[in-house]
N, C-alpha and C. Protein backbone atom coordinates (compact mmCIF):
# COMPACT_ATOMS: atom_id res chain seq x y z
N UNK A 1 -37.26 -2.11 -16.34
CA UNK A 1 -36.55 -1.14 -17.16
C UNK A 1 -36.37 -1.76 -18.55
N UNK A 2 -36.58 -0.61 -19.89
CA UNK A 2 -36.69 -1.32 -20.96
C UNK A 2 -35.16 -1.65 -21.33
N UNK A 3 -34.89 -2.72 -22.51
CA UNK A 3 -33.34 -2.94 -23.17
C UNK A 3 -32.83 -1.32 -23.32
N UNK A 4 -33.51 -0.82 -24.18
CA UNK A 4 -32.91 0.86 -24.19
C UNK A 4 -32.65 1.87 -23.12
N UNK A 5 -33.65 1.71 -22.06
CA UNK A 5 -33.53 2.53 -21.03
C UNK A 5 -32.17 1.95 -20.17
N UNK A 6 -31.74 0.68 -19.84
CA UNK A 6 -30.63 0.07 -19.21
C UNK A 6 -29.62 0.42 -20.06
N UNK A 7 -29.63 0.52 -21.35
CA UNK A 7 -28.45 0.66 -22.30
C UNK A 7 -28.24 1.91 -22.09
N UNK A 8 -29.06 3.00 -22.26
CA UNK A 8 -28.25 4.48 -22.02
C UNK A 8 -28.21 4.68 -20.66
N UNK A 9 -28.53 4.08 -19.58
CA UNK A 9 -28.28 4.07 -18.29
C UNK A 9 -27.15 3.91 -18.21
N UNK A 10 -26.60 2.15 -18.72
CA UNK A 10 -25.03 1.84 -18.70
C UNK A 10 -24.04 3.30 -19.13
N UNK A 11 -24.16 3.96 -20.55
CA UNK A 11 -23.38 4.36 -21.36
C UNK A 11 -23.22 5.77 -20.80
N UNK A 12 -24.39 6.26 -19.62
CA UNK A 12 -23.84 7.34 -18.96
C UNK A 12 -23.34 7.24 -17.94
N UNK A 13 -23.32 5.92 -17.27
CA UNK A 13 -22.58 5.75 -16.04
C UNK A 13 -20.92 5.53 -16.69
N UNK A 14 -21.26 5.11 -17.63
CA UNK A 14 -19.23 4.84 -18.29
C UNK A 14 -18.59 5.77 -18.25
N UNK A 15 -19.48 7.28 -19.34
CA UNK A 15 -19.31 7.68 -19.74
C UNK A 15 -18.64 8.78 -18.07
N UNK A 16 -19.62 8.57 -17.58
CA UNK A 16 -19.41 9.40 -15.73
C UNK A 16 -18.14 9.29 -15.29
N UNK A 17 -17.86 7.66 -15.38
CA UNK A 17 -16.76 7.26 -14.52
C UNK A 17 -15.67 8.17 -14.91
N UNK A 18 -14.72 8.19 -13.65
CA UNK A 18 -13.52 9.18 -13.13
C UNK A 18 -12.27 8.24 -13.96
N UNK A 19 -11.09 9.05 -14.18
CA UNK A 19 -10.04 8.27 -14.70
C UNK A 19 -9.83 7.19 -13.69
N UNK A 20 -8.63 6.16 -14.35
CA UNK A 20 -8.31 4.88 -13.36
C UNK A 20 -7.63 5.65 -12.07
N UNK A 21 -6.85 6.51 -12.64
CA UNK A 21 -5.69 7.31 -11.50
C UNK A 21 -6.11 7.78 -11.14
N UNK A 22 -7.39 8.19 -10.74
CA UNK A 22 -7.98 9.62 -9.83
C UNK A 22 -7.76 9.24 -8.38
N UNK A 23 -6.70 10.01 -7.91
CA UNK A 23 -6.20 9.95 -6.53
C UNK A 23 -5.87 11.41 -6.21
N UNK A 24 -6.53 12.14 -4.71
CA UNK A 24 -5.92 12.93 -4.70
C UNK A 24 -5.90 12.58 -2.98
N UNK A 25 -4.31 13.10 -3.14
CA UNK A 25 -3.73 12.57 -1.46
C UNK A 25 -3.46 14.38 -0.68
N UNK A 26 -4.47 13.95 0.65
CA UNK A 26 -4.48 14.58 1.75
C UNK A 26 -3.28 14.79 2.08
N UNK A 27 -2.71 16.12 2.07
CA UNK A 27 -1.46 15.85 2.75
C UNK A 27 -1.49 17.30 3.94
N UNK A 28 -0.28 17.10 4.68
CA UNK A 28 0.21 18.04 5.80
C UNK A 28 1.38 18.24 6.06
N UNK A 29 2.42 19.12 6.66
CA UNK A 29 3.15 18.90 7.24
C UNK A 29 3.83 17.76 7.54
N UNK A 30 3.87 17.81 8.94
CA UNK A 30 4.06 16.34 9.63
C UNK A 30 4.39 14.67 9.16
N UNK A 31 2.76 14.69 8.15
CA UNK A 31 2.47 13.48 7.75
C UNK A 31 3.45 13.20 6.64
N UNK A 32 3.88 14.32 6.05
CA UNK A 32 4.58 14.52 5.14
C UNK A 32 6.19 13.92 5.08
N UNK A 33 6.42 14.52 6.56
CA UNK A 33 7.55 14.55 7.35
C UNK A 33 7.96 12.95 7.27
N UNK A 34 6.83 12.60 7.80
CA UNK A 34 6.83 10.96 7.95
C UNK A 34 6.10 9.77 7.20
N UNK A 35 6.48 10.30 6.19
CA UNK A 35 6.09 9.35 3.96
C UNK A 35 4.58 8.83 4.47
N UNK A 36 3.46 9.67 4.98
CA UNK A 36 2.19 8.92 5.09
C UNK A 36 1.33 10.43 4.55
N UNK A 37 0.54 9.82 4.00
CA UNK A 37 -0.82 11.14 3.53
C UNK A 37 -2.15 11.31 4.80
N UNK A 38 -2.94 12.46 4.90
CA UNK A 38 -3.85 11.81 5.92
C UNK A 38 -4.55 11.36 5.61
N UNK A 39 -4.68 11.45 4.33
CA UNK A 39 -6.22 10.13 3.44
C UNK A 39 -5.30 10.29 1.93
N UNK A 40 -5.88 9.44 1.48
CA UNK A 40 -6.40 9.43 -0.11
C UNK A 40 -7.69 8.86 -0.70
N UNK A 41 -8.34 9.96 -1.59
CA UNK A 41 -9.34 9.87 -1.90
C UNK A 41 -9.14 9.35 -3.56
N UNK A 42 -9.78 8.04 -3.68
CA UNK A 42 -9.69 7.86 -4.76
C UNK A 42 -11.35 7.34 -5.45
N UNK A 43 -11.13 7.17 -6.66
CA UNK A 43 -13.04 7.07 -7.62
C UNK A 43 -12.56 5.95 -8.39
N UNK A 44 -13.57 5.11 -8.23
CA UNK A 44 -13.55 4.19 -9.44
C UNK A 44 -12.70 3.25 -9.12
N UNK A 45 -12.29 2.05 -9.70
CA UNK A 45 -11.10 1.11 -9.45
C UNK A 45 -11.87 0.12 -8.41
N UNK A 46 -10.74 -0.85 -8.35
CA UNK A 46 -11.20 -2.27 -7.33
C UNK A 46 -10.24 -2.43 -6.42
N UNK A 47 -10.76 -2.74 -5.41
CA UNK A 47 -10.01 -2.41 -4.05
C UNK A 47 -9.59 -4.02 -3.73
N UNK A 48 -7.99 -3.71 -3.95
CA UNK A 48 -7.49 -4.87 -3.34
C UNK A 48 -6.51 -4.84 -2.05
N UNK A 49 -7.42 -6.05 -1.21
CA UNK A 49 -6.76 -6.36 0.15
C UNK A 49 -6.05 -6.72 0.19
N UNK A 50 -4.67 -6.43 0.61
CA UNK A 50 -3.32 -6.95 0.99
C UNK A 50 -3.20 -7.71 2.03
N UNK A 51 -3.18 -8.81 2.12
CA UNK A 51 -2.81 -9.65 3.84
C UNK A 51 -1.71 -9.12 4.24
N UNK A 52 -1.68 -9.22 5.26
CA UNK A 52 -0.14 -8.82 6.15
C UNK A 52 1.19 -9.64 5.41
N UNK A 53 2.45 -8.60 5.20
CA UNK A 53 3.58 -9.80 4.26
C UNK A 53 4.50 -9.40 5.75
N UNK A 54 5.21 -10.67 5.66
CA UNK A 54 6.81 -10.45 6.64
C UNK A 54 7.39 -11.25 5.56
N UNK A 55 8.98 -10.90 5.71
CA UNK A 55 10.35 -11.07 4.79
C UNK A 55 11.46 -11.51 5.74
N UNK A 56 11.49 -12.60 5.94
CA UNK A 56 12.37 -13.00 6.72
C UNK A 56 13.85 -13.83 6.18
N UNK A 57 13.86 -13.65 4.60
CA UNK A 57 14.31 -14.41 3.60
C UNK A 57 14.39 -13.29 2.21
N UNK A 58 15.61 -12.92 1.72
CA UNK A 58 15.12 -12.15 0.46
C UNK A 58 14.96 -12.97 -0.46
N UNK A 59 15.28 -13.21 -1.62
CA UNK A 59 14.89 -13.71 -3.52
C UNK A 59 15.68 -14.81 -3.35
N UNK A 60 16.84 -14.79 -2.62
CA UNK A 60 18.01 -15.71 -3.26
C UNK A 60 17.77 -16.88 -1.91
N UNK A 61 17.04 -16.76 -0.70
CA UNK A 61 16.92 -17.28 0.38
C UNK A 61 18.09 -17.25 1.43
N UNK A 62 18.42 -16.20 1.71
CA UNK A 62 19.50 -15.37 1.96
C UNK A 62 18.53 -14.75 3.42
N UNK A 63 19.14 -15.13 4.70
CA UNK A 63 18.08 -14.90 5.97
C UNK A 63 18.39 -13.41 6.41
N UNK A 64 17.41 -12.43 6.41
CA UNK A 64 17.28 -11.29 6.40
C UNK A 64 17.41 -10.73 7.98
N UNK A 65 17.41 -12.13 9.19
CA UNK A 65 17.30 -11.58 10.43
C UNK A 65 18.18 -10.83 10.66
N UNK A 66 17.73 -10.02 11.73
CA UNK A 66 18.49 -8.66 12.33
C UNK A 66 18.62 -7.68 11.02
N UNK A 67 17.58 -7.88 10.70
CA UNK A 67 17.98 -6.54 9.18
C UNK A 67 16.77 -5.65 8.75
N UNK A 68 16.39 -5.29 9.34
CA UNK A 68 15.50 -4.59 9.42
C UNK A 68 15.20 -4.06 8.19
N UNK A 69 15.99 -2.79 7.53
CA UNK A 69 15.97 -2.63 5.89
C UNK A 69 15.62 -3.49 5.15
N UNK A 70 16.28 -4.33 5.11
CA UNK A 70 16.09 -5.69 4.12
C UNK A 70 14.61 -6.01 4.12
N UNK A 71 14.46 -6.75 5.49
CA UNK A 71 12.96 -6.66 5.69
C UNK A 71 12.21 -5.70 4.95
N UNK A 72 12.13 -4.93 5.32
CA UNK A 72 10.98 -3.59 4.62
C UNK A 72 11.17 -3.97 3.40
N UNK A 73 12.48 -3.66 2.80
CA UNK A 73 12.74 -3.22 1.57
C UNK A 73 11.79 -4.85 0.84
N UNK A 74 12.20 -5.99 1.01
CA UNK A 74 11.27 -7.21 0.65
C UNK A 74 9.82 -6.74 0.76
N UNK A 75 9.52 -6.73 2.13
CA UNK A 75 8.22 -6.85 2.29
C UNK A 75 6.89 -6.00 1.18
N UNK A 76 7.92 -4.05 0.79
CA UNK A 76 7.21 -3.87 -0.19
C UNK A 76 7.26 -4.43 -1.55
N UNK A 77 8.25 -5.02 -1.87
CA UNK A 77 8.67 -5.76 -3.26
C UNK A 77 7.65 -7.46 -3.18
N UNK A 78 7.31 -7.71 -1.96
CA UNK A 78 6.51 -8.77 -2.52
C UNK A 78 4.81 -7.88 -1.97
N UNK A 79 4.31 -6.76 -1.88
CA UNK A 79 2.56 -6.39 -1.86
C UNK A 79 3.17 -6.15 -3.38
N UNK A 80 4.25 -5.08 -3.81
CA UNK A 80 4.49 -4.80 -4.78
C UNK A 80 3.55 -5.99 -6.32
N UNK A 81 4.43 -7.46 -5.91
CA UNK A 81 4.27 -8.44 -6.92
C UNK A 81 2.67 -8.64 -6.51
N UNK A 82 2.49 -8.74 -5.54
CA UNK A 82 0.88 -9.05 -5.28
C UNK A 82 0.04 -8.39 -5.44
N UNK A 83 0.13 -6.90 -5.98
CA UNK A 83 -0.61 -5.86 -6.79
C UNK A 83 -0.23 -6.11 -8.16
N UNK A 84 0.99 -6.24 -8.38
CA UNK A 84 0.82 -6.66 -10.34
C UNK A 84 0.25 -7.62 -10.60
N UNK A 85 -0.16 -8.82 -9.65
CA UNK A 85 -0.81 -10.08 -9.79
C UNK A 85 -2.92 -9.45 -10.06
N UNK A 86 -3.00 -8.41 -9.39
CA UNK A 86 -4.48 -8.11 -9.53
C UNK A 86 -4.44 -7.08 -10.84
N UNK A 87 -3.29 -7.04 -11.13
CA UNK A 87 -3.18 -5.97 -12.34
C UNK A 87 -2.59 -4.57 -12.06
N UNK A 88 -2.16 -4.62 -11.01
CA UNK A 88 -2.12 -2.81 -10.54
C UNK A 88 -0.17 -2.53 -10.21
N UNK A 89 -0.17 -1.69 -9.24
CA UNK A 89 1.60 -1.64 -8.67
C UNK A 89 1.40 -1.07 -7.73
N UNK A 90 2.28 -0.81 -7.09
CA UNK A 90 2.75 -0.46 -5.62
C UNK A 90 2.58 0.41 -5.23
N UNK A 91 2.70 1.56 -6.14
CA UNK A 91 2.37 3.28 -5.82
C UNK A 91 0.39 2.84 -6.03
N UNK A 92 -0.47 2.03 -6.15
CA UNK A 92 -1.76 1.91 -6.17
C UNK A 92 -2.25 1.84 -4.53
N UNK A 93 -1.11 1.70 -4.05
CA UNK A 93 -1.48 1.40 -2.26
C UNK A 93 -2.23 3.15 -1.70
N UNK A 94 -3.28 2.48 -1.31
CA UNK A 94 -3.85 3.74 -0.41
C UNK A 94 -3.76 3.54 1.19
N UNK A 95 -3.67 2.66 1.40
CA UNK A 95 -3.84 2.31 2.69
C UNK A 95 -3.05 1.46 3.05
N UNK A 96 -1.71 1.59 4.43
CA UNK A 96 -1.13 0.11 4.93
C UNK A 96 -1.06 0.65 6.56
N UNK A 97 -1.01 -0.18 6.98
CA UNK A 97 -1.00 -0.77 8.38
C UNK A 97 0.75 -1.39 8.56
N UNK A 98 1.13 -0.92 9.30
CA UNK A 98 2.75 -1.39 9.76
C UNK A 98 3.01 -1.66 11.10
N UNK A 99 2.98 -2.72 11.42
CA UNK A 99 3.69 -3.51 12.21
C UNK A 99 5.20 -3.35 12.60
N UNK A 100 5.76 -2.52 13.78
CA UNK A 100 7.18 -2.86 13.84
C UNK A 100 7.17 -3.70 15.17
N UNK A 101 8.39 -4.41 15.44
CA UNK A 101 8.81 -4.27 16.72
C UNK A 101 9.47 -4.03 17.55
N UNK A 102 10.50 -2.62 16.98
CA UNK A 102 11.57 -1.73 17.53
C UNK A 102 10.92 -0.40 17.16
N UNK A 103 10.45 0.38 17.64
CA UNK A 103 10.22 1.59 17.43
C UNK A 103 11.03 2.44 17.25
N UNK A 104 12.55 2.29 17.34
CA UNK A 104 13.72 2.90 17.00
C UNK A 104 13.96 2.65 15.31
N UNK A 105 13.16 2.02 14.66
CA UNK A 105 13.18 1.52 13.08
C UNK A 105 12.21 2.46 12.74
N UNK A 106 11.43 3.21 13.26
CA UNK A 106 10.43 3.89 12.68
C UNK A 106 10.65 4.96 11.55
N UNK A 107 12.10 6.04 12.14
CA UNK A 107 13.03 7.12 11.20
C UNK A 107 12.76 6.05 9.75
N UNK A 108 13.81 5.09 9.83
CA UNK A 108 14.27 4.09 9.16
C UNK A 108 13.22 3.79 7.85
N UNK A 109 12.25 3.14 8.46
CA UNK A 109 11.16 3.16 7.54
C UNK A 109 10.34 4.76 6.76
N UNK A 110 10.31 5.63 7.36
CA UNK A 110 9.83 6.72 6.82
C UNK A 110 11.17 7.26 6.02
N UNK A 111 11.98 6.95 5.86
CA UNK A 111 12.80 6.60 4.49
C UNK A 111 12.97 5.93 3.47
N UNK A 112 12.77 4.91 3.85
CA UNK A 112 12.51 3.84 2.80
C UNK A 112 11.27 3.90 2.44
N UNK A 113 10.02 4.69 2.76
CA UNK A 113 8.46 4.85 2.12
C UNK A 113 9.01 5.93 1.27
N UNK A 114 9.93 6.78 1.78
CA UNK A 114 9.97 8.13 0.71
C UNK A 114 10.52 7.69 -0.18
N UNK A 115 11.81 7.30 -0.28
CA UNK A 115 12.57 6.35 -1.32
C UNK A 115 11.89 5.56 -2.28
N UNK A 116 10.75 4.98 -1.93
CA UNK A 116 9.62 4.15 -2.62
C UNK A 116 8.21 4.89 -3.58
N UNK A 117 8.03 5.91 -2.40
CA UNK A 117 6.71 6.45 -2.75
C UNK A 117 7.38 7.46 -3.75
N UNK A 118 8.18 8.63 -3.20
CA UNK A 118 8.08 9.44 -3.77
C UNK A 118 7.41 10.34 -2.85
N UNK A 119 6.29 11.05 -2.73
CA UNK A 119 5.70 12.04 -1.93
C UNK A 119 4.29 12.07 -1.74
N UNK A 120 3.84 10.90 -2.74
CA UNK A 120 2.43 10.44 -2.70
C UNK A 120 2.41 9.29 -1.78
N UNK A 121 2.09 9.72 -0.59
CA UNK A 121 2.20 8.02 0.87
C UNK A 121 0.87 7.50 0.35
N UNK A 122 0.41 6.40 0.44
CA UNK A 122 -0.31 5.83 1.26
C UNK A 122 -0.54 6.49 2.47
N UNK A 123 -2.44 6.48 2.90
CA UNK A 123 -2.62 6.52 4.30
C UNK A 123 -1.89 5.26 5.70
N UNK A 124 -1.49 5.93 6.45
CA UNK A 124 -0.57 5.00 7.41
C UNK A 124 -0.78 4.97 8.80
N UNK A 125 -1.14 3.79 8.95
CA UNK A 125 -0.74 3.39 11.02
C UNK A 125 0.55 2.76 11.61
N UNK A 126 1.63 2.98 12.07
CA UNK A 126 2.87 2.67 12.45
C UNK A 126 2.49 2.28 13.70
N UNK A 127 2.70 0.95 13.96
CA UNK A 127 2.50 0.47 15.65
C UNK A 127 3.27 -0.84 15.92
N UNK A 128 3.73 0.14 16.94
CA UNK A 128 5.02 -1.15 17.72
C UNK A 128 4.35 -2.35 18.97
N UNK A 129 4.95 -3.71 18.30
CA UNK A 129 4.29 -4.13 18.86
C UNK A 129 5.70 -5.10 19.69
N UNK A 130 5.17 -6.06 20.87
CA UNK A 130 6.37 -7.09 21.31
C UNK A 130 6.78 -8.13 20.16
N UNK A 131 6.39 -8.62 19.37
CA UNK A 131 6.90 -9.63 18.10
C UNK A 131 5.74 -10.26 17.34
N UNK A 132 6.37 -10.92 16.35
CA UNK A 132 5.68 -11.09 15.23
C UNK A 132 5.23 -12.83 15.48
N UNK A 133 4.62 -13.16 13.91
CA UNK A 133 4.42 -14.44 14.35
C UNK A 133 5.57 -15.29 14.26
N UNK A 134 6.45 -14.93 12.96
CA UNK A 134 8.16 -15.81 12.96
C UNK A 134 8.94 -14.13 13.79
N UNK A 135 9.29 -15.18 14.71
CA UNK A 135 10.50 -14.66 15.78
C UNK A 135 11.14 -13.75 14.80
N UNK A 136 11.64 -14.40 13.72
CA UNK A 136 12.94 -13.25 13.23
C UNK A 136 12.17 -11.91 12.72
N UNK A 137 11.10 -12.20 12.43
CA UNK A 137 10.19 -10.97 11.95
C UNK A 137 10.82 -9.49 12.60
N UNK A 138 10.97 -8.65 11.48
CA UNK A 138 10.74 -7.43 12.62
C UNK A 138 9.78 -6.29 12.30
N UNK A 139 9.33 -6.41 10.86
CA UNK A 139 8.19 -5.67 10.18
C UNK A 139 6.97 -6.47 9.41
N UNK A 140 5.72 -6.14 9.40
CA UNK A 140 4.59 -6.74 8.80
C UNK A 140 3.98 -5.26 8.06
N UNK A 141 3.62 -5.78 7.23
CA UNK A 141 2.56 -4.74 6.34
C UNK A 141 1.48 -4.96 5.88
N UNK A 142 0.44 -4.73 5.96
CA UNK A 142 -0.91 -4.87 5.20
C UNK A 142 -1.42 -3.92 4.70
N UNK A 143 -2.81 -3.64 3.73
CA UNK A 143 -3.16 -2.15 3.57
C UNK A 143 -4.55 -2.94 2.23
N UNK A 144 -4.04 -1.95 1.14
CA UNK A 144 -5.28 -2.40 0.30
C UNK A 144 -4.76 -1.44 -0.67
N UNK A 145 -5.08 -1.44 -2.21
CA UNK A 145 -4.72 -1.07 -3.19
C UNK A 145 -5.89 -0.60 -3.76
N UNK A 146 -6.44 0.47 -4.82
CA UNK A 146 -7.28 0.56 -5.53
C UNK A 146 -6.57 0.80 -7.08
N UNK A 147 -7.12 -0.52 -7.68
CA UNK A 147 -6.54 -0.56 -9.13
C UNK A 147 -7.20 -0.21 -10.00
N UNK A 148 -7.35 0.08 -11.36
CA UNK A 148 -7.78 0.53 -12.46
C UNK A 148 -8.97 1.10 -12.20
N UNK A 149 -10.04 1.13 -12.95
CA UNK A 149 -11.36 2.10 -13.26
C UNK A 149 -12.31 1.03 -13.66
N UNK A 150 -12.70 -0.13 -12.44
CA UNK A 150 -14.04 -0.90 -12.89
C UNK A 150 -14.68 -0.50 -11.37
């Protein structure tokens, strides 16, 4: 391919690309009910993997066991910092995976996603499991983010 032919190749693929924000979230009822979308479809951007976070400790090192809230409420405040670290934020989450291990916390959390999200979820799997890897654990999160428009 000649220098020119690659150059207006590039400048219409730029020119193609979708905004950074192009997200549009699947929603329903139900899913609604419970702060998760059934997809989100998003264009463009770089997909960042979140490892699983647990919060067993908030900011001040202040032990969060038996606190379920707390937990959560940490756990999104540090994917939170670990999406501004790739450049992006928290509402960039399309996808998380949740770990409980009281299924009676489940209400609980689909409050604190609404409280967070707003009405745009992330796609979501909620699954109770017998415990975590630190004992005091009582929530894990993982998922993946799609940030900006490369």
């Amino acid at each position: 391919m000649s220098k020119l032919t690659a150059a207006a190749l590039l400048g219409l693929l730029t020119f193609a690309a979708p905004a950074a924000d192009a997200r549009d979230y699947i929603k329903d009822t139900r899913p609604q009910e419970r702060a998760y979308s059934l997809a989100v479809v998003t264009e463009g951007g770089k997909i960042v993997w979140l490892a699983g976070q647990t919060a067993t400790v908030d900011d001040s090192g202040a032990s969060l066991a038996g606190n379920f809230e707390g937990q959560a409420r940490q756990v999104f405040k540090l994917l939170g910092q670990t999406i501004e670290r790739a450049g992006g934020k928290l509402s960039d989450m399309v996808q998380m995976t949740v770990f409980i291990t009281d299924a009676r916390n489940g209400d609980r959390l689909t409050q604190i996603r609404r409280e967070i999200f707003g009405d745009n979820f992330a796609g979501s799997a909620l699954i109770t499991i017998s415990a975590l890897a630190n004992p005091a654990a009582q929530i894990e999160i993982q998922g993946f983010a799609v940030v900006g428009d490369r």
